[in-house]
Protein backbone atom coordinates (compact mmCIF):
# COMPACT_ATOMS: atom_id res chain seq x y z
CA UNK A 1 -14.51 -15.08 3.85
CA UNK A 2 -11.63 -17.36 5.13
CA UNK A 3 -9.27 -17.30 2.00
CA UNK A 4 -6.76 -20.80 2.72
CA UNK A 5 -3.96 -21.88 -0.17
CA UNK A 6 -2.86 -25.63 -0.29
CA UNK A 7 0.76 -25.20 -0.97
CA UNK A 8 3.29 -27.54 -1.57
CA UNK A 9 6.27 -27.23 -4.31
CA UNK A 10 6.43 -31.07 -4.60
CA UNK A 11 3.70 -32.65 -7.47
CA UNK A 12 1.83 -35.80 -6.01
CA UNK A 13 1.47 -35.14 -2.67
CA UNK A 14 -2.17 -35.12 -2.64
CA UNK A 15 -2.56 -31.20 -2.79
CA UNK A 16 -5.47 -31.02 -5.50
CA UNK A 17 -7.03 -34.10 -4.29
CA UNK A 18 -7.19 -32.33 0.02
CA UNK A 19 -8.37 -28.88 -1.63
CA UNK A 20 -11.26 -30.70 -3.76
CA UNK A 21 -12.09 -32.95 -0.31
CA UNK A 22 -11.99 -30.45 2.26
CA UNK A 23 -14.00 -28.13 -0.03
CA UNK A 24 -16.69 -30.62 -0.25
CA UNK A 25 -16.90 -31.58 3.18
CA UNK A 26 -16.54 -27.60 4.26
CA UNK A 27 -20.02 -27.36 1.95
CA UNK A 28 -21.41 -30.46 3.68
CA UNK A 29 -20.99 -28.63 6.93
CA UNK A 30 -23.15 -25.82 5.38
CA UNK A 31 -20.44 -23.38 4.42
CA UNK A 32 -20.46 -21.02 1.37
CA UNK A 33 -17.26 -22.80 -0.47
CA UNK A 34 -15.52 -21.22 -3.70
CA UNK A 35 -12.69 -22.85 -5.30
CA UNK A 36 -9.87 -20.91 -7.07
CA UNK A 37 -7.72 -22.77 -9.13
CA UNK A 38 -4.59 -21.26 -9.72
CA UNK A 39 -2.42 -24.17 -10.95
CA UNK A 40 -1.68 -24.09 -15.26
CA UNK A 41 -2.24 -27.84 -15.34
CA UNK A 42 -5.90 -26.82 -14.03
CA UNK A 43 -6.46 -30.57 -11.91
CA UNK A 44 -8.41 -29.01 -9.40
CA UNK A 45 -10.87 -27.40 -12.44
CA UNK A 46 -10.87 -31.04 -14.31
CA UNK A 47 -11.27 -32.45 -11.03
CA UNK A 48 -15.03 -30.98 -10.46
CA UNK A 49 -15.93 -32.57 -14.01
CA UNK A 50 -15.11 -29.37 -15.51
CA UNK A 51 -13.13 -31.19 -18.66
CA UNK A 52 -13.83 -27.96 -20.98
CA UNK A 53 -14.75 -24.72 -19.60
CA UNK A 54 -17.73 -23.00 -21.43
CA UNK A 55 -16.99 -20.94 -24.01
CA UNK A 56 -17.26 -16.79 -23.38
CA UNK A 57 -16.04 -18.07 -19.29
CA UNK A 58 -13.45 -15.79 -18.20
CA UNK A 59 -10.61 -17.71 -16.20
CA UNK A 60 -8.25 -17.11 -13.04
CA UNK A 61 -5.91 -15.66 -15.99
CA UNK A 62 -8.60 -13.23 -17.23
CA UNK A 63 -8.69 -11.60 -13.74
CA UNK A 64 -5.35 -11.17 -13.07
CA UNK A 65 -4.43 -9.48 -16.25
CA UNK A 66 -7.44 -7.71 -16.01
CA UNK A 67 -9.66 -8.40 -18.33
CA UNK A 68 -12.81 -9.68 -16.60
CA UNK A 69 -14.17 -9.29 -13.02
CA UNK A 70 -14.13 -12.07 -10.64
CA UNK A 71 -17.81 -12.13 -10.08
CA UNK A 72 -18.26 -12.86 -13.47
CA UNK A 73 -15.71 -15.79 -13.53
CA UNK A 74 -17.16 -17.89 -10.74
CA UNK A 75 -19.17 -20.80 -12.33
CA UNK A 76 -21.47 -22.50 -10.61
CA UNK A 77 -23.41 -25.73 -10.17
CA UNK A 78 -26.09 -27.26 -7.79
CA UNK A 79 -24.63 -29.48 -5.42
CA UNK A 80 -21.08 -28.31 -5.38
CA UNK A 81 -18.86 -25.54 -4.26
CA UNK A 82 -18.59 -22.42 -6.79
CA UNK A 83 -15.45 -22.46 -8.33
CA UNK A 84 -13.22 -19.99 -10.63
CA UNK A 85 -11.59 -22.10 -13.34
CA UNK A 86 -8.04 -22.37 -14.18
CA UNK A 87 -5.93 -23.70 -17.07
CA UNK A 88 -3.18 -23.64 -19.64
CA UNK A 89 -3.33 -19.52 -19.90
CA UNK A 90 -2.05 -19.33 -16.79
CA UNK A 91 1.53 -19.80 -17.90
CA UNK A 92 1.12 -17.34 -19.85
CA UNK A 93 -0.69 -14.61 -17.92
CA UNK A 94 2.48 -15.43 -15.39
CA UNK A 95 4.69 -14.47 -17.84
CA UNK A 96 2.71 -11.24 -18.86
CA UNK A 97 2.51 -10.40 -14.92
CA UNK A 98 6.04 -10.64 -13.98
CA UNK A 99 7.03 -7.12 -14.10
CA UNK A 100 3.67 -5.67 -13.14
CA UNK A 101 3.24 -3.09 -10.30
CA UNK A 102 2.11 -4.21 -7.46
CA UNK A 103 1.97 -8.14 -8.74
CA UNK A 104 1.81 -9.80 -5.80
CA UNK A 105 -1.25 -8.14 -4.24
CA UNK A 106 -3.67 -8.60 -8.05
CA UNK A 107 -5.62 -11.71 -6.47
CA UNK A 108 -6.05 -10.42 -3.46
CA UNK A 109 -7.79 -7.25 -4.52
CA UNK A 110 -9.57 -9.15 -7.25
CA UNK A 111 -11.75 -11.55 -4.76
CA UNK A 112 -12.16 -8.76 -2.26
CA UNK A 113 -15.85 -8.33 -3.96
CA UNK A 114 -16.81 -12.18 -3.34
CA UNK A 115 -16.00 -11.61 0.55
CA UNK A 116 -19.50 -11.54 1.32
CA UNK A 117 -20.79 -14.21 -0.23
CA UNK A 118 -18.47 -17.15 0.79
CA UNK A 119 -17.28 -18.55 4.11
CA UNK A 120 -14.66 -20.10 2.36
CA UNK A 121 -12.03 -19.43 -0.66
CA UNK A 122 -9.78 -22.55 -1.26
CA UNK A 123 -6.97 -21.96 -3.60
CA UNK A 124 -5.00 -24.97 -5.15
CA UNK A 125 -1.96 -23.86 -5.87
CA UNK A 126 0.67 -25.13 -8.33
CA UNK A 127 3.47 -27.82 -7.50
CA UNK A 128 6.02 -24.68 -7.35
CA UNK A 129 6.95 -22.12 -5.60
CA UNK A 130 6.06 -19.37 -8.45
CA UNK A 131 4.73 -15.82 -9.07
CA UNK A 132 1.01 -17.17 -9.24
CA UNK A 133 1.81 -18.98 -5.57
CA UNK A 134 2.90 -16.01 -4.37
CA UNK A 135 0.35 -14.26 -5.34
CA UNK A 136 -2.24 -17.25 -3.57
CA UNK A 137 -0.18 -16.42 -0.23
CA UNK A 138 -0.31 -12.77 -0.24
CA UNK A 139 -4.64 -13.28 -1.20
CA UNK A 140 -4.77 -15.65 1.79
CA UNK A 141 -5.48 -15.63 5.68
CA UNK A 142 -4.23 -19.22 6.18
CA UNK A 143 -2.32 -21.88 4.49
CA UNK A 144 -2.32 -25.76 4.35
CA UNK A 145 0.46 -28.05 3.12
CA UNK A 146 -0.69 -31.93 2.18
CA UNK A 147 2.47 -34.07 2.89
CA UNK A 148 2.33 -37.39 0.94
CA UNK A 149 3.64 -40.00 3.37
CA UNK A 150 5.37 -41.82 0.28
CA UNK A 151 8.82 -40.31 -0.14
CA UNK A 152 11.11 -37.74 2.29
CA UNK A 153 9.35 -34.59 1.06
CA UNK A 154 11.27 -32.11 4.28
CA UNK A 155 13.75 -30.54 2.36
CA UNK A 156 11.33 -28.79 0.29
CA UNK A 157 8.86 -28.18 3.32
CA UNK A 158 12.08 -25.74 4.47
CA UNK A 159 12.04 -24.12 1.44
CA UNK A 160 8.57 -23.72 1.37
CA UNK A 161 8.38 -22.28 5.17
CA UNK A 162 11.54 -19.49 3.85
CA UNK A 163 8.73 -18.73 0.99
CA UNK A 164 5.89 -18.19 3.49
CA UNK A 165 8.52 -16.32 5.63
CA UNK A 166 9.08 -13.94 3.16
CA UNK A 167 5.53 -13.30 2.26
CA UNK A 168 4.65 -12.88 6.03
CA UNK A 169 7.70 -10.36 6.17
CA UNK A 170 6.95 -8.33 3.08
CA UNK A 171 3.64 -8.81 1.85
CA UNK A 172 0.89 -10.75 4.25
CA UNK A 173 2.13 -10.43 8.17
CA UNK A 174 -1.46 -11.96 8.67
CA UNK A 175 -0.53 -15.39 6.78
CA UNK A 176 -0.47 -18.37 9.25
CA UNK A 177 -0.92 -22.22 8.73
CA UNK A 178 -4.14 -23.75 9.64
CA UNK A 179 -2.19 -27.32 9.66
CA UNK A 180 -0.73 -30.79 7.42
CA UNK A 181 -2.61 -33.26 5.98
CA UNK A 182 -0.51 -36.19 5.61
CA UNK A 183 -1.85 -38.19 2.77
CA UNK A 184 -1.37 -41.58 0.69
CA UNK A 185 -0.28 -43.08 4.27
CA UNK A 186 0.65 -47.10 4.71
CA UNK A 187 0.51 -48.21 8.12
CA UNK A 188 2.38 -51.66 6.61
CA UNK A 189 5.04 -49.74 5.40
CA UNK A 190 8.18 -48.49 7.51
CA UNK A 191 9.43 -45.86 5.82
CA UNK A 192 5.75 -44.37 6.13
CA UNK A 193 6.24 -44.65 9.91
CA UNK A 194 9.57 -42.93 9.63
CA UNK A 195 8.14 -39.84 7.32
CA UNK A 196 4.46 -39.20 9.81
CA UNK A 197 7.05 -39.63 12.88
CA UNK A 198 9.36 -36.55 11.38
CA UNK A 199 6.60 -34.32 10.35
CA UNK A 200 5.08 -34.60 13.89
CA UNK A 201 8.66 -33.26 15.06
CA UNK A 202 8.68 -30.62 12.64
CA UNK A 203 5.31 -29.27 13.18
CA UNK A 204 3.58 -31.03 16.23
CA UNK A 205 -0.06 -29.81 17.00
CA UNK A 206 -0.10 -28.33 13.48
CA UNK A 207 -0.19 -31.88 12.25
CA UNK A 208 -3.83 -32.65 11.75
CA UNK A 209 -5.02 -35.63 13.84
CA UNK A 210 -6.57 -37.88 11.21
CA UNK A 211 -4.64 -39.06 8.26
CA UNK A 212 -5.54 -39.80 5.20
CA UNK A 213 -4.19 -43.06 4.14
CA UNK A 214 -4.10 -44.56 0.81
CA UNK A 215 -7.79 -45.87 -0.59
CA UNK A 216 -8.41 -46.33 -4.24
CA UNK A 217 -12.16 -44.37 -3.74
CA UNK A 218 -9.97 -41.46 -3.42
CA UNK A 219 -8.23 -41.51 -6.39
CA UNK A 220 -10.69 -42.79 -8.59
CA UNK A 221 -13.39 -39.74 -7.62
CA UNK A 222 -12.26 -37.49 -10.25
CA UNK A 223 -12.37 -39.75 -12.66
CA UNK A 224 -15.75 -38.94 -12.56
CA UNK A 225 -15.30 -35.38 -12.08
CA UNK A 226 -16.68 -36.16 -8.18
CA UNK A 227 -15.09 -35.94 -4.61
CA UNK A 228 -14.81 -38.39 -2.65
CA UNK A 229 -17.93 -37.55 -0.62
CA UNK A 230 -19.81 -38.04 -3.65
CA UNK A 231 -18.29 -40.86 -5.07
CA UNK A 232 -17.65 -42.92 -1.98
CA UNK A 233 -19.41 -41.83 1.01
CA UNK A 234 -19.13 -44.33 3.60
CA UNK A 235 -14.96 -45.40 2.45
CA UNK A 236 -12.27 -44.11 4.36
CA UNK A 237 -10.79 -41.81 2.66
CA UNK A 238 -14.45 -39.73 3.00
CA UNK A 239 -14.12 -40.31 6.79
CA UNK A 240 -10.62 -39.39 6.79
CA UNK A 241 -11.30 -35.89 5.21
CA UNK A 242 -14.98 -34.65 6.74
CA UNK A 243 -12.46 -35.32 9.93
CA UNK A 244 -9.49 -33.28 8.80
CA UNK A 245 -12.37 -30.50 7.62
CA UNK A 246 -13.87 -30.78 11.28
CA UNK A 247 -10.94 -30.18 12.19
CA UNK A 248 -10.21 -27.11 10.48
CA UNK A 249 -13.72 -25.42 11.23
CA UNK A 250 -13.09 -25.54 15.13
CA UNK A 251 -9.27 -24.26 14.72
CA UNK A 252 -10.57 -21.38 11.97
CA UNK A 253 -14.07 -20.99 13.80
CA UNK A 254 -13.02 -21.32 17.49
């Protein structure tokens, strides 16, 4: 199992959004997807159609302070990727884990038992660069950062790459990026231009080759608790992303 975090410190950069799209087009291919989500506000969780989680279903929060297993947390549902469920007791489960031993390294031994059963873990991450992000790093083989094409978003890519740094130094030598998905892209608009032209200095080849540019299909999927591949199969946006998750198989398959 390939574990990859989406990972970006800035909200509205089209981090949930790539993690749900990529996971759906990754189980279009034919891989064994789950989806971890490990962000408070639980988007990527509401974001599947999961608006309540059942009652008696343990949580990411329940596994990392212990108190369930993670086989027994993944939910699942014909037709799209298995998922563990996140929400609002995350904040405080951070809280509770801040001074435990050996913090940093709880996620990664909890989904060690779900290795064999998945090709794929995708963990969405929150917009910060906190304990539970740390955690997502240290648990993962690869990362990938979603770039929204909107606003000059570089000064908190450095701080992001001195984050990864450090968990490469101290916790996860391993950890490497798979790539950047630039998202919510206007050809019409200059500053656009400007933004793709800098992040193909900064990161060249990483820099996926499609890009996902803005379409309303995209943003109006989980609405309906759908990805874009369901909602809107033949718009862009779907193009844009089973090309991204092509992408990604030969560079993580090769």
């Amino acid at each position: 199992m390939k574990v990859i975090s989406f990972v970006n410190q800035k909200g509205g950069v089209g981090k949930t959004t790539s993690c749900l799209n990529i996971g759906a087009a990754l189980q279009e291919a034919g891989r064994r997807v789950l989806f971890i989500d490990m962000d408070a506000q639980g988007s990527l969780t509401k974001s599947t159609g999961l608006t309540a989680i059942p009652d008696n279903t343990p949580t990411v929060s329940d596994i990392l302070t212990g108190k369930a297993d993670a086989q027994n947390a993944v939910i699942h549902r014909e037709g799209m990727p298995d998922i563990i469920p996140g929400d609002i007791r995350l904040s405080g489960a951070e809280v509770e884990l801040i001074g435990a031993a050996g913090r940093d390294f709880i996620l990664k031994e909890a989904i060690e038992p779900l290795s064999d059963a998945y090709d794929y873990a995708l963990i969405d991450c929150s917009p910060s660069l906190s304990v539970l992000t740390l955690m997502a790093l240290t648990a993962s083989d690869r990362y990938i950062i979603p770039v929204a094409a909107q606003y000059m978003p570089l000064d908190g890519i450095v701080q992001l790459m001195h984050t990864v740094d450090l968990v490469k130094r101290r916790m996860n030598p391993g950890l490497d990026l798979t790539g950047v998905v630039v998202t919510l892209y206007d050809a019409r608009r200059s500053l656009d231009k400007t933004i793709l032209d800098a992040i193909k200095q900064q990161f060249g080849d990483k820099l996926f080759s499609d890009i996902v540019r803005y379409n309303s299909k995209i943003a109006e999927a989980p609405a309906y608790g759908k990805d874009v591949l369901q909602y809107a199969s033949a718009s862009s946006g779907a193009a844009a992303y089973r090309a991204i998750t092509a992408e990604i198989i030969r560079r993580e398959e090769k």
